[in-house]
Every structure is written in C-alpha cells, then in structure tokens.
PDB file of N, CA and C in Angstrom:
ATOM      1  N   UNK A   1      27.582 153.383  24.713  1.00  0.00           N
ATOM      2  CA  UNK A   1      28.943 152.998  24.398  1.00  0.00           C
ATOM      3  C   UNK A   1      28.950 152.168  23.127  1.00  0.00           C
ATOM      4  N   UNK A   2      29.807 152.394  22.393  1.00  0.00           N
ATOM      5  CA  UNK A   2      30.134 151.758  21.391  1.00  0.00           C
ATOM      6  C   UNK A   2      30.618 150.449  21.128  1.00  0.00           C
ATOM      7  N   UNK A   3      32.028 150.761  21.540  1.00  0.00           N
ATOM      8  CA  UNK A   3      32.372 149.874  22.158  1.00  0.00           C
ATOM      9  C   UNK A   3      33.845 148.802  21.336  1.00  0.00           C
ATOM     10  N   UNK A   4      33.889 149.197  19.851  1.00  0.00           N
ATOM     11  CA  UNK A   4      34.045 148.793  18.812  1.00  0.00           C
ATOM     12  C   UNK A   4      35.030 149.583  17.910  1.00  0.00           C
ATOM     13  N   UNK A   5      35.132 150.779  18.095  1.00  0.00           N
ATOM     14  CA  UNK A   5      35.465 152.111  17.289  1.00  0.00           C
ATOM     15  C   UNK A   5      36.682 151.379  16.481  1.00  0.00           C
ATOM     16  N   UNK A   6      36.807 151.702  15.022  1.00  0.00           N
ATOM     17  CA  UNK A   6      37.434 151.354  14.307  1.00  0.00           C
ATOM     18  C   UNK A   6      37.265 151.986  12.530  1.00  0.00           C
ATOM     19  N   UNK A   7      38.374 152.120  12.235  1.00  0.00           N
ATOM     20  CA  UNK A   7      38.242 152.811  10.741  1.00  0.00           C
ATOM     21  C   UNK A   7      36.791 151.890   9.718  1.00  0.00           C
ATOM     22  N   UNK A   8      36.876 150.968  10.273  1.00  0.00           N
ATOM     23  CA  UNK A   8      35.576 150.560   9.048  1.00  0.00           C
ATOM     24  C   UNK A   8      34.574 150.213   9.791  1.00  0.00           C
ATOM     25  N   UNK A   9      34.530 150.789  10.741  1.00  0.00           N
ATOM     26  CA  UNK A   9      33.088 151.573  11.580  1.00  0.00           C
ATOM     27  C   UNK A   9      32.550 152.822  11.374  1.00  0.00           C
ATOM     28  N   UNK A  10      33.192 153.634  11.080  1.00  0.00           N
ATOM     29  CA  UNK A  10      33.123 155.134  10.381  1.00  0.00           C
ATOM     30  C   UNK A  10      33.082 155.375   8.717  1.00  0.00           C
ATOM     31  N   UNK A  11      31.724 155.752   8.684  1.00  0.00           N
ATOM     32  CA  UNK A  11      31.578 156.257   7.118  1.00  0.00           C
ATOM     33  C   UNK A  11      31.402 157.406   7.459  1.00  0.00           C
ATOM     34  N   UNK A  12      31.139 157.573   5.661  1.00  0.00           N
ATOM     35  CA  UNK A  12      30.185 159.363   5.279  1.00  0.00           C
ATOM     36  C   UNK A  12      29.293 158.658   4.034  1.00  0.00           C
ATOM     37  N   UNK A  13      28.408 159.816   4.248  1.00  0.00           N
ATOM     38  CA  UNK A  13      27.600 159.569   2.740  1.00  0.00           C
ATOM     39  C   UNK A  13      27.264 161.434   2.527  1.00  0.00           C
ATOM     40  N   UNK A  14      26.879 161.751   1.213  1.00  0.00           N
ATOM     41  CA  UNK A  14      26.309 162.885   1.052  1.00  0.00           C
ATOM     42  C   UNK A  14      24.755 162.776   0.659  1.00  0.00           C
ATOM     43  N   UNK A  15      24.364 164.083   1.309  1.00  0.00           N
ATOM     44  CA  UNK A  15      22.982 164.394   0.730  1.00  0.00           C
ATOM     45  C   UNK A  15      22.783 165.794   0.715  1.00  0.00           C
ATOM     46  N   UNK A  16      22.161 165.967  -0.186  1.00  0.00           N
ATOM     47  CA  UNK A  16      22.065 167.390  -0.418  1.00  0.00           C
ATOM     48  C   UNK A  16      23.189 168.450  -0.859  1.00  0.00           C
ATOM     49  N   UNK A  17      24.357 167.562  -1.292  1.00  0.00           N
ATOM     50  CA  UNK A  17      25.762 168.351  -1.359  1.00  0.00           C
ATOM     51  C   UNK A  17      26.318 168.711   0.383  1.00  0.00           C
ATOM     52  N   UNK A  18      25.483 168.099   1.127  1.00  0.00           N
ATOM     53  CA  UNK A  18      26.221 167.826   2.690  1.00  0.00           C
ATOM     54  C   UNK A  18      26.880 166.639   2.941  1.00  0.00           C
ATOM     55  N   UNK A  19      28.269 166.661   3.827  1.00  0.00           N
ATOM     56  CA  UNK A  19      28.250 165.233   3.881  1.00  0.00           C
ATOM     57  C   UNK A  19      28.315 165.400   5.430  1.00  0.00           C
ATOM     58  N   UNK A  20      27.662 163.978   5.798  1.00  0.00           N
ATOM     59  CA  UNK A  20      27.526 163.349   7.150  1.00  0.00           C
ATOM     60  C   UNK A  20      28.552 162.446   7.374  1.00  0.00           C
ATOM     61  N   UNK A  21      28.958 162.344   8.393  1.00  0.00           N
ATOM     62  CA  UNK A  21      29.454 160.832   9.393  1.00  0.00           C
ATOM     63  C   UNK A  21      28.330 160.069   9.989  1.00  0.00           C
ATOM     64  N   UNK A  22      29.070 158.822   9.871  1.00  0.00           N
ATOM     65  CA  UNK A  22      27.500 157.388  10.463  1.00  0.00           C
ATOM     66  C   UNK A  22      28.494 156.808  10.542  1.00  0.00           C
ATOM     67  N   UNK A  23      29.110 156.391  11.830  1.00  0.00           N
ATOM     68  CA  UNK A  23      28.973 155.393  12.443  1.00  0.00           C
ATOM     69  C   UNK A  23      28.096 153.361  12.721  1.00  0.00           C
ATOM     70  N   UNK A  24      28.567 152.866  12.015  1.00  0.00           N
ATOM     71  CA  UNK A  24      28.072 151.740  12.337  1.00  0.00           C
ATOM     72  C   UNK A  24      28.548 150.632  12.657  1.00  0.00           C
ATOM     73  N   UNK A  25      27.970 149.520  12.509  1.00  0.00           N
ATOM     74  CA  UNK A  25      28.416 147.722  13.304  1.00  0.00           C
ATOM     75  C   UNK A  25      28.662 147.906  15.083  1.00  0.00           C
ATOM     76  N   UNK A  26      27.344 148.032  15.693  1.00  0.00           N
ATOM     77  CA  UNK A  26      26.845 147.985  16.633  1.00  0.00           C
ATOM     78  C   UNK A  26      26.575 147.535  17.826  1.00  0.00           C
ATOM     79  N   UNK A  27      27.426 146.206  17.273  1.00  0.00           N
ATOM     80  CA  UNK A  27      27.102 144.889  17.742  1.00  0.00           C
ATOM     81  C   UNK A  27      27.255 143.985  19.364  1.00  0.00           C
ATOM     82  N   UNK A  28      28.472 145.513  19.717  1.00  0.00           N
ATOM     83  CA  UNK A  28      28.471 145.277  20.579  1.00  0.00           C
ATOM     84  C   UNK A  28      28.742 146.331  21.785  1.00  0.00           C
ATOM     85  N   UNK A  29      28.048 147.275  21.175  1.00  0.00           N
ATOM     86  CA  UNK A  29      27.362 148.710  21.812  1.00  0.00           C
ATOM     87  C   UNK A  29      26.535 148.336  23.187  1.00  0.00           C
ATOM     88  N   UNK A  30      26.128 149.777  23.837  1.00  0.00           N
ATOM     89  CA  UNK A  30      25.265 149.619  25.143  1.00  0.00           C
ATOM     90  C   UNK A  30      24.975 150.892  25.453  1.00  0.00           C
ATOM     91  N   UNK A  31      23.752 150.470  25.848  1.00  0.00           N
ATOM     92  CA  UNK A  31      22.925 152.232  26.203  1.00  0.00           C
ATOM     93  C   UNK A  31      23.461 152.587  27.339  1.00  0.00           C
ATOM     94  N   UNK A  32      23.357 151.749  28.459  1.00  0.00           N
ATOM     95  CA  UNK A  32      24.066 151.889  30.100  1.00  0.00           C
ATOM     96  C   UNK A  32      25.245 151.648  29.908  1.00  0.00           C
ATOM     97  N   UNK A  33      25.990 152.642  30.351  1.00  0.00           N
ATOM     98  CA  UNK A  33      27.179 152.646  30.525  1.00  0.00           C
ATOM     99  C   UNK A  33      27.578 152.271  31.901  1.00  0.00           C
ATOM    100  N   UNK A  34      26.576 151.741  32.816  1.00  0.00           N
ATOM    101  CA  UNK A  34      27.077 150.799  33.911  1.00  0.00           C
ATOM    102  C   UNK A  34      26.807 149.538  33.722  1.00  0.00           C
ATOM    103  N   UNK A  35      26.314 148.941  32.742  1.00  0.00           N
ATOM    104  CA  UNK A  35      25.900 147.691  32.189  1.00  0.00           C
ATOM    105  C   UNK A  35      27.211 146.478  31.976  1.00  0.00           C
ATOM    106  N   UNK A  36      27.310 145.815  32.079  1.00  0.00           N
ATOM    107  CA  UNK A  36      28.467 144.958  32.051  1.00  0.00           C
ATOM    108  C   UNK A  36      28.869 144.547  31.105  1.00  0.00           C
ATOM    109  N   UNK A  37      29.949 143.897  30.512  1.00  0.00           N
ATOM    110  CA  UNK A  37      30.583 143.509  29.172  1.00  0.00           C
ATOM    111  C   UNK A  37      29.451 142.598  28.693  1.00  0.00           C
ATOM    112  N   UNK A  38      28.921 142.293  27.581  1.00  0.00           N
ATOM    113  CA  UNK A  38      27.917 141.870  26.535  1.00  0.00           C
ATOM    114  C   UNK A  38      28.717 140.450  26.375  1.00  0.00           C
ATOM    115  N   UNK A  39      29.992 140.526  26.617  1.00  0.00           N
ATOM    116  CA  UNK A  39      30.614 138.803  26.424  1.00  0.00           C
ATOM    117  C   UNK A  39      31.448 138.391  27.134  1.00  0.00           C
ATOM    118  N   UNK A  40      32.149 137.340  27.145  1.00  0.00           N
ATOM    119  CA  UNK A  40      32.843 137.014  28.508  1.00  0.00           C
ATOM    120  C   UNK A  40      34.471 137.741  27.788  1.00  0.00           C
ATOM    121  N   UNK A  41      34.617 138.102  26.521  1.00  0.00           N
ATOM    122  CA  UNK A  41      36.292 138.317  25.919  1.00  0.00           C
ATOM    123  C   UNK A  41      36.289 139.248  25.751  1.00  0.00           C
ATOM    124  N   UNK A  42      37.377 140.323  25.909  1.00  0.00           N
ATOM    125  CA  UNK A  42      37.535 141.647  25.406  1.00  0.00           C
ATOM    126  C   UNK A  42      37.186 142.265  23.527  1.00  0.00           C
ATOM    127  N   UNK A  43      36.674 142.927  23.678  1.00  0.00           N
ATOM    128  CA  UNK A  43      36.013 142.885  22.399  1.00  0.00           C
ATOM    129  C   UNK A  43      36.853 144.377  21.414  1.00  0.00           C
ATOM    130  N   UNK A  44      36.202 144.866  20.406  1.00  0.00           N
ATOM    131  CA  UNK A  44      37.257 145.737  19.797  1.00  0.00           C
ATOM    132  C   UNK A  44      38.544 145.447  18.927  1.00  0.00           C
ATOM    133  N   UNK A  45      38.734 146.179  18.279  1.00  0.00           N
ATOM    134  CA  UNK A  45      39.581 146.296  17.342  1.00  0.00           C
ATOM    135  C   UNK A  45      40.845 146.700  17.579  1.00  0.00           C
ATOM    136  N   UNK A  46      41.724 145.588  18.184  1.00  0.00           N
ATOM    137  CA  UNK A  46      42.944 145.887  18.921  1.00  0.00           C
ATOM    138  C   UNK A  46      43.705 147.391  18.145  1.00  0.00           C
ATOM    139  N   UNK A  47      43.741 147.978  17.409  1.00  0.00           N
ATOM    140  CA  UNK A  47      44.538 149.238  16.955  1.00  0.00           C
ATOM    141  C   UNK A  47      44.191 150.522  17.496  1.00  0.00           C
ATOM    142  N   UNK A  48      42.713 150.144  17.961  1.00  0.00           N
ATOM    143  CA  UNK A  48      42.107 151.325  18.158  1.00  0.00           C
ATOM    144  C   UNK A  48      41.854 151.270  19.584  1.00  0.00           C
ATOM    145  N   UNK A  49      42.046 149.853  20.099  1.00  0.00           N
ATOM    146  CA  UNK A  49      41.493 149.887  21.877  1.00  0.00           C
ATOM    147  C   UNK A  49      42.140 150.900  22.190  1.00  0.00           C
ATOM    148  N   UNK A  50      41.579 151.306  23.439  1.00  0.00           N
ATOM    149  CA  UNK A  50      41.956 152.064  24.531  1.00  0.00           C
ATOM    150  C   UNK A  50      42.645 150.562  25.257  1.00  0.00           C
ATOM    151  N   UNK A  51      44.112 151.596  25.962  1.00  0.00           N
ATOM    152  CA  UNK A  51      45.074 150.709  26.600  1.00  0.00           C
ATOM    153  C   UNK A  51      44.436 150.316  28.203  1.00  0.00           C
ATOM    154  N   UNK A  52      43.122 150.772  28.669  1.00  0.00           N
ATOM    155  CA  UNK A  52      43.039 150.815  29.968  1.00  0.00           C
ATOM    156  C   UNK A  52      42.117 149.970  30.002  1.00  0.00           C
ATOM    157  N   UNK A  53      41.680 149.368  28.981  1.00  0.00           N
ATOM    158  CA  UNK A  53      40.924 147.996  28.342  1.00  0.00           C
ATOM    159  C   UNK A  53      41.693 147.007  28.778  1.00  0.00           C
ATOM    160  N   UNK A  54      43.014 146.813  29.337  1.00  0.00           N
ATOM    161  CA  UNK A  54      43.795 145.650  29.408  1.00  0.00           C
ATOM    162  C   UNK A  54      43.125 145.275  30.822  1.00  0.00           C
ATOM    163  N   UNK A  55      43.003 146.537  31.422  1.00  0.00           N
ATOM    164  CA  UNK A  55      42.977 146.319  33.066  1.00  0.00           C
ATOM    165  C   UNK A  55      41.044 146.106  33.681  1.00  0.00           C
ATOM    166  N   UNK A  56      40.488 146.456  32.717  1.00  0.00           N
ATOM    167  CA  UNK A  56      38.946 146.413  33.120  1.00  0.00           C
ATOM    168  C   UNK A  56      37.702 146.320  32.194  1.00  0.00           C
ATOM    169  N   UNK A  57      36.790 147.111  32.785  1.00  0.00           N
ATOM    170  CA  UNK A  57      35.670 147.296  31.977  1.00  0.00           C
ATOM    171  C   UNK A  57      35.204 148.637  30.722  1.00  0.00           C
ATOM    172  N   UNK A  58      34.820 148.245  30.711  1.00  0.00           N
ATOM    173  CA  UNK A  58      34.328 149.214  29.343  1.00  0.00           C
ATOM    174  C   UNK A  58      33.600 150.873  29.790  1.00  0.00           C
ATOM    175  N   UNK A  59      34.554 152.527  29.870  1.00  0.00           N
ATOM    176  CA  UNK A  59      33.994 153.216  29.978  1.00  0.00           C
ATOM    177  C   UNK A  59      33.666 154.115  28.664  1.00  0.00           C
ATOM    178  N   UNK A  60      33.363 155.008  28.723  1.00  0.00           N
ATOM    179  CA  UNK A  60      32.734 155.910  27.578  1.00  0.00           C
ATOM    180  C   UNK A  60      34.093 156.429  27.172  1.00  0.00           C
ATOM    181  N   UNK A  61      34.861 156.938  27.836  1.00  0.00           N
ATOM    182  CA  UNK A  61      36.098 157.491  27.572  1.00  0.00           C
ATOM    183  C   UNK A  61      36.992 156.608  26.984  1.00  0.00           C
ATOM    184  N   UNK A  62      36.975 155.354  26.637  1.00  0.00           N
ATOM    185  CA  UNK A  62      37.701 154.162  26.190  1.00  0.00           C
ATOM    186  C   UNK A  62      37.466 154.245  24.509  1.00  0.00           C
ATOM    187  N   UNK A  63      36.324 155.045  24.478  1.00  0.00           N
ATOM    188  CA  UNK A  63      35.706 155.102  22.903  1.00  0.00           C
ATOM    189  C   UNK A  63      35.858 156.117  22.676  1.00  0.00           C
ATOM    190  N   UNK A  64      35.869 157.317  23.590  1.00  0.00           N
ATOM    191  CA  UNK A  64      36.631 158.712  22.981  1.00  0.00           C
ATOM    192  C   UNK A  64      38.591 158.460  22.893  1.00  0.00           C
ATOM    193  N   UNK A  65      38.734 157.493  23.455  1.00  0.00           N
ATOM    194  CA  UNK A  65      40.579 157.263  22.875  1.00  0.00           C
ATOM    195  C   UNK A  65      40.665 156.350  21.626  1.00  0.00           C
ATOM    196  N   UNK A  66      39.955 155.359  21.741  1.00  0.00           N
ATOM    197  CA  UNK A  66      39.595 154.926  19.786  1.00  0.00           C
ATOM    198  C   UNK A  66      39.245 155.843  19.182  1.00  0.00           C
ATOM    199  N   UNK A  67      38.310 157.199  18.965  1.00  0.00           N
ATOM    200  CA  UNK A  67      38.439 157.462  17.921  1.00  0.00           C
ATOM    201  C   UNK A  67      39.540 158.729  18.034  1.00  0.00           C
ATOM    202  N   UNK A  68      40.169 159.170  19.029  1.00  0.00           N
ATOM    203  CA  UNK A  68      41.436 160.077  18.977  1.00  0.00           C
ATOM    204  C   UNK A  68      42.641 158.588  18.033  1.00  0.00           C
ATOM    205  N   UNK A  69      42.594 157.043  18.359  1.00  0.00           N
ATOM    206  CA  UNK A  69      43.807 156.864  17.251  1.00  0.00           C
ATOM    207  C   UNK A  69      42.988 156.474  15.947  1.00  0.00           C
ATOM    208  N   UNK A  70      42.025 156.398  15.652  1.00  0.00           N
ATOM    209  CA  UNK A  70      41.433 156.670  14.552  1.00  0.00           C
ATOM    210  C   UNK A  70      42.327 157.559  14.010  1.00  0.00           C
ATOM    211  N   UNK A  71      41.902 159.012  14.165  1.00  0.00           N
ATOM    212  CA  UNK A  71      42.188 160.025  13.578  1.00  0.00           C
ATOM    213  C   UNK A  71      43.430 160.256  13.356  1.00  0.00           C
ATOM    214  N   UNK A  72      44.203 159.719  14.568  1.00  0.00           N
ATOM    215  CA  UNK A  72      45.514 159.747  14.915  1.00  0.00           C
ATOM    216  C   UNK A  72      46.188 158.841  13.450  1.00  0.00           C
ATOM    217  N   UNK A  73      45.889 157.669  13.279  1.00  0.00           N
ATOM    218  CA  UNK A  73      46.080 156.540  12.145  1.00  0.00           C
ATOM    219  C   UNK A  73      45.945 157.020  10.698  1.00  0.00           C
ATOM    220  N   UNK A  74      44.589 158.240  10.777  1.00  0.00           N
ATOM    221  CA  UNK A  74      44.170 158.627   9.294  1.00  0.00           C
ATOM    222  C   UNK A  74      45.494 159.564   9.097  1.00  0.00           C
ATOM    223  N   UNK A  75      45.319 160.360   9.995  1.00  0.00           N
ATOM    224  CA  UNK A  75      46.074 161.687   9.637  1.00  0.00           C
ATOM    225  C   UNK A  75      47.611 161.218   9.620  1.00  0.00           C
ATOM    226  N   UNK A  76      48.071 160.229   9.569  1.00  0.00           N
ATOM    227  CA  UNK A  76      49.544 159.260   9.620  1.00  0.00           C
ATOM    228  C   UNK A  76      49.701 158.883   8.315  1.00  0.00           C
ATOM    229  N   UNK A  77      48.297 158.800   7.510  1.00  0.00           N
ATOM    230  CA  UNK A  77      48.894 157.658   6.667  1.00  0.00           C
ATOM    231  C   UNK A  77      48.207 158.634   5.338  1.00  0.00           C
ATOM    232  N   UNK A  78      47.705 159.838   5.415  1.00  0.00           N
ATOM    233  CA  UNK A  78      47.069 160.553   4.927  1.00  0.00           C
ATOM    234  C   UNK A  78      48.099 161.210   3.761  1.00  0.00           C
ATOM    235  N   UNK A  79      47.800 160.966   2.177  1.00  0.00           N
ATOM    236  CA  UNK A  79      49.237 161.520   1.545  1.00  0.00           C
ATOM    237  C   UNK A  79      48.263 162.330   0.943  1.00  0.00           C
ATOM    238  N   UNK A  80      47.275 162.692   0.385  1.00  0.00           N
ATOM    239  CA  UNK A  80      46.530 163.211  -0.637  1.00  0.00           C
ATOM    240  C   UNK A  80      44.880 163.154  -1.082  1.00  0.00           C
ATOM    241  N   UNK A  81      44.551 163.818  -1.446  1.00  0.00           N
ATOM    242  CA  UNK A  81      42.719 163.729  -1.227  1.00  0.00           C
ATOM    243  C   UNK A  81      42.811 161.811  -2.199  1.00  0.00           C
ATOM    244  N   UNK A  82      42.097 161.665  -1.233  1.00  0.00           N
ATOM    245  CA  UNK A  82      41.354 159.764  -2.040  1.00  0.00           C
ATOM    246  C   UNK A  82      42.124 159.039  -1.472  1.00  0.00           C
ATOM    247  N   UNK A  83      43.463 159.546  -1.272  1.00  0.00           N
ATOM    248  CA  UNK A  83      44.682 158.399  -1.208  1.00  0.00           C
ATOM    249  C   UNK A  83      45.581 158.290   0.154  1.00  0.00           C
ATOM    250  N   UNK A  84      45.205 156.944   0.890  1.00  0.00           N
ATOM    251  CA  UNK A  84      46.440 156.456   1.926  1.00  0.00           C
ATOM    252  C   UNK A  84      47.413 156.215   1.194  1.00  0.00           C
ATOM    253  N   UNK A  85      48.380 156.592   2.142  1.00  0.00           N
ATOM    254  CA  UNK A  85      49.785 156.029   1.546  1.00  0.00           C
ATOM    255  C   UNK A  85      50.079 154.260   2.119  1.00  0.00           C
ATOM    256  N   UNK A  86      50.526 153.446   1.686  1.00  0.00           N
ATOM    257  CA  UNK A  86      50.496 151.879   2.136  1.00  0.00           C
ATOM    258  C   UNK A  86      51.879 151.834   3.441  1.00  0.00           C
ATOM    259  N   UNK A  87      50.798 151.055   4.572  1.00  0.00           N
ATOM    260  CA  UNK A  87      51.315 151.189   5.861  1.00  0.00           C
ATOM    261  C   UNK A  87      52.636 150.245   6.063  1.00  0.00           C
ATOM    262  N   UNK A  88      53.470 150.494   6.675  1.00  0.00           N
ATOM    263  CA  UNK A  88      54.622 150.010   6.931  1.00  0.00           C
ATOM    264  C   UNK A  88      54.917 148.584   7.396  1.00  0.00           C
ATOM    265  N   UNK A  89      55.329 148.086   7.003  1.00  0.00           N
ATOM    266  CA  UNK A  89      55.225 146.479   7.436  1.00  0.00           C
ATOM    267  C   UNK A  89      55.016 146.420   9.024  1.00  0.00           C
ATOM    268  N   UNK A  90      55.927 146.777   9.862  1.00  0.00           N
ATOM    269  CA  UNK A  90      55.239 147.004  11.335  1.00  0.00           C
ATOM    270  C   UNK A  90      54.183 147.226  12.062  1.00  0.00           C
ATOM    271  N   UNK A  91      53.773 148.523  11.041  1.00  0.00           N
ATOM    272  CA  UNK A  91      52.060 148.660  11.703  1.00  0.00           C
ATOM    273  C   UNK A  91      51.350 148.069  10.747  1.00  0.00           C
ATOM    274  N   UNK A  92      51.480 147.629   9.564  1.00  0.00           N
ATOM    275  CA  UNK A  92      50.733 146.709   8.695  1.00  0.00           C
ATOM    276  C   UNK A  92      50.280 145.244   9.652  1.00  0.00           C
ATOM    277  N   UNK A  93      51.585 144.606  10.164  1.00  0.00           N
ATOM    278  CA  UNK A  93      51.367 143.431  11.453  1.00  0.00           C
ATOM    279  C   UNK A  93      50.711 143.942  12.376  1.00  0.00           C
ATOM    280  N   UNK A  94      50.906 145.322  13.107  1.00  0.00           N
ATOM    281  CA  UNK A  94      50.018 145.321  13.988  1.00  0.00           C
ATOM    282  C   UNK A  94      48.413 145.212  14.199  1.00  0.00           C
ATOM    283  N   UNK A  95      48.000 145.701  12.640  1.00  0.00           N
ATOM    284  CA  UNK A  95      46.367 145.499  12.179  1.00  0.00           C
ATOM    285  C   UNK A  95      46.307 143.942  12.489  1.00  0.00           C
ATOM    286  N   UNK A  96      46.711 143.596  11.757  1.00  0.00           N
ATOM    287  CA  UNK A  96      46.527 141.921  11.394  1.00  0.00           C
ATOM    288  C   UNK A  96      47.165 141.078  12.877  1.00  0.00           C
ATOM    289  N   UNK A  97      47.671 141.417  13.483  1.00  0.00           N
ATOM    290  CA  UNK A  97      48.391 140.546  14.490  1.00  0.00           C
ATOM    291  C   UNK A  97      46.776 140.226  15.484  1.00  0.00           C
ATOM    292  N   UNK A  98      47.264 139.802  16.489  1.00  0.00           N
ATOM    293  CA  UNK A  98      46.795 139.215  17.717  1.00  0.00           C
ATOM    294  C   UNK A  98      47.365 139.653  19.099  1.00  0.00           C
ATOM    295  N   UNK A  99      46.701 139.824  19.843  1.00  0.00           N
ATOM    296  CA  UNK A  99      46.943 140.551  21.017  1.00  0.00           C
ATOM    297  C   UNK A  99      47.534 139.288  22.127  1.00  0.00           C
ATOM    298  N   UNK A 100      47.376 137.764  22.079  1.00  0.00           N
ATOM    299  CA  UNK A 100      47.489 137.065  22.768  1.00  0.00           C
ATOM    300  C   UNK A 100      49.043 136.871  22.780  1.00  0.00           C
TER     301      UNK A 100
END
C-alpha cells in the first residue's frame, strides 16, 4: 500500500525514447496490507483520499480511488499538451485547505 497517492507522487522519465511512470515518496507505504496505520493521524493528501478513509483503516482499494481522482483532477484541468489550465478558486482552496 501506498498509502499517499497524489499528483506529485507520480512522475515519468524517458529512456530509450520510452517513457515510464515511477511513483514515489514512500514514506508512508506498507508491504502488509493487514499491517496497521504507521502513525497515530490519518495520513495522505486530502484531494486524493479515498472518502472511506474518514471511517477506518487503510485498504489497497483506498489507493486505487486516489489514483482514479488523480486522473480524474488531470483530465479536468487538462487544456493542451505541457499545459494545465489554472484551477478555480474553490478547488484551488480545496488543495490548500485543511480537513479539520
């Protein structure tokens, strides 16, 4: 488990005129996925949590719904090859806000 999923967790690099995805910042990943939360606070990148994070623990499927709004977020804001279009003051606060 990841655990973390978030747009500046996800790169690419090329090699060979291929390009890859890599995934990184790790930090608070887990091999067992019956293993218990790594800290006592909910962890993640509130835009991308999975909503069923409010109510428990951390499953694998919590990180396949971060990166469905990943994609969900890119393909929103997506105007042209290189270029986001600049996010709306609403969901601009929602990056930056606080969940408390």
């Amino acid at each position: 488990l990841h655990r973390d999923l978030s747009i500046g967790n996800i790169m690419f690099r090329r090699k060979d005129g291929k390009i890859y995805g890599v995934l990184n910042d790790f930090d608070f990943s887990s091999r067992d996925m019956d293993q218990g939360p790594t800290s006592n606070h909910r962890t993640g990148t509130g835009p991308f949590m999975s909503t069923d994070l409010l109510k428990g623990g951390h499953l694998f499927r919590h990180d396949l719904e971060s990166l469905f709004n990943i994609m969900l977020c890119l393909a929103c804001r997506y105007e042209r090859r290189n270029v986001l279009t600049p996010a709306p003051r609403a969901y601009a606060e929602w990056f930056s806000g606080s969940d408390q």
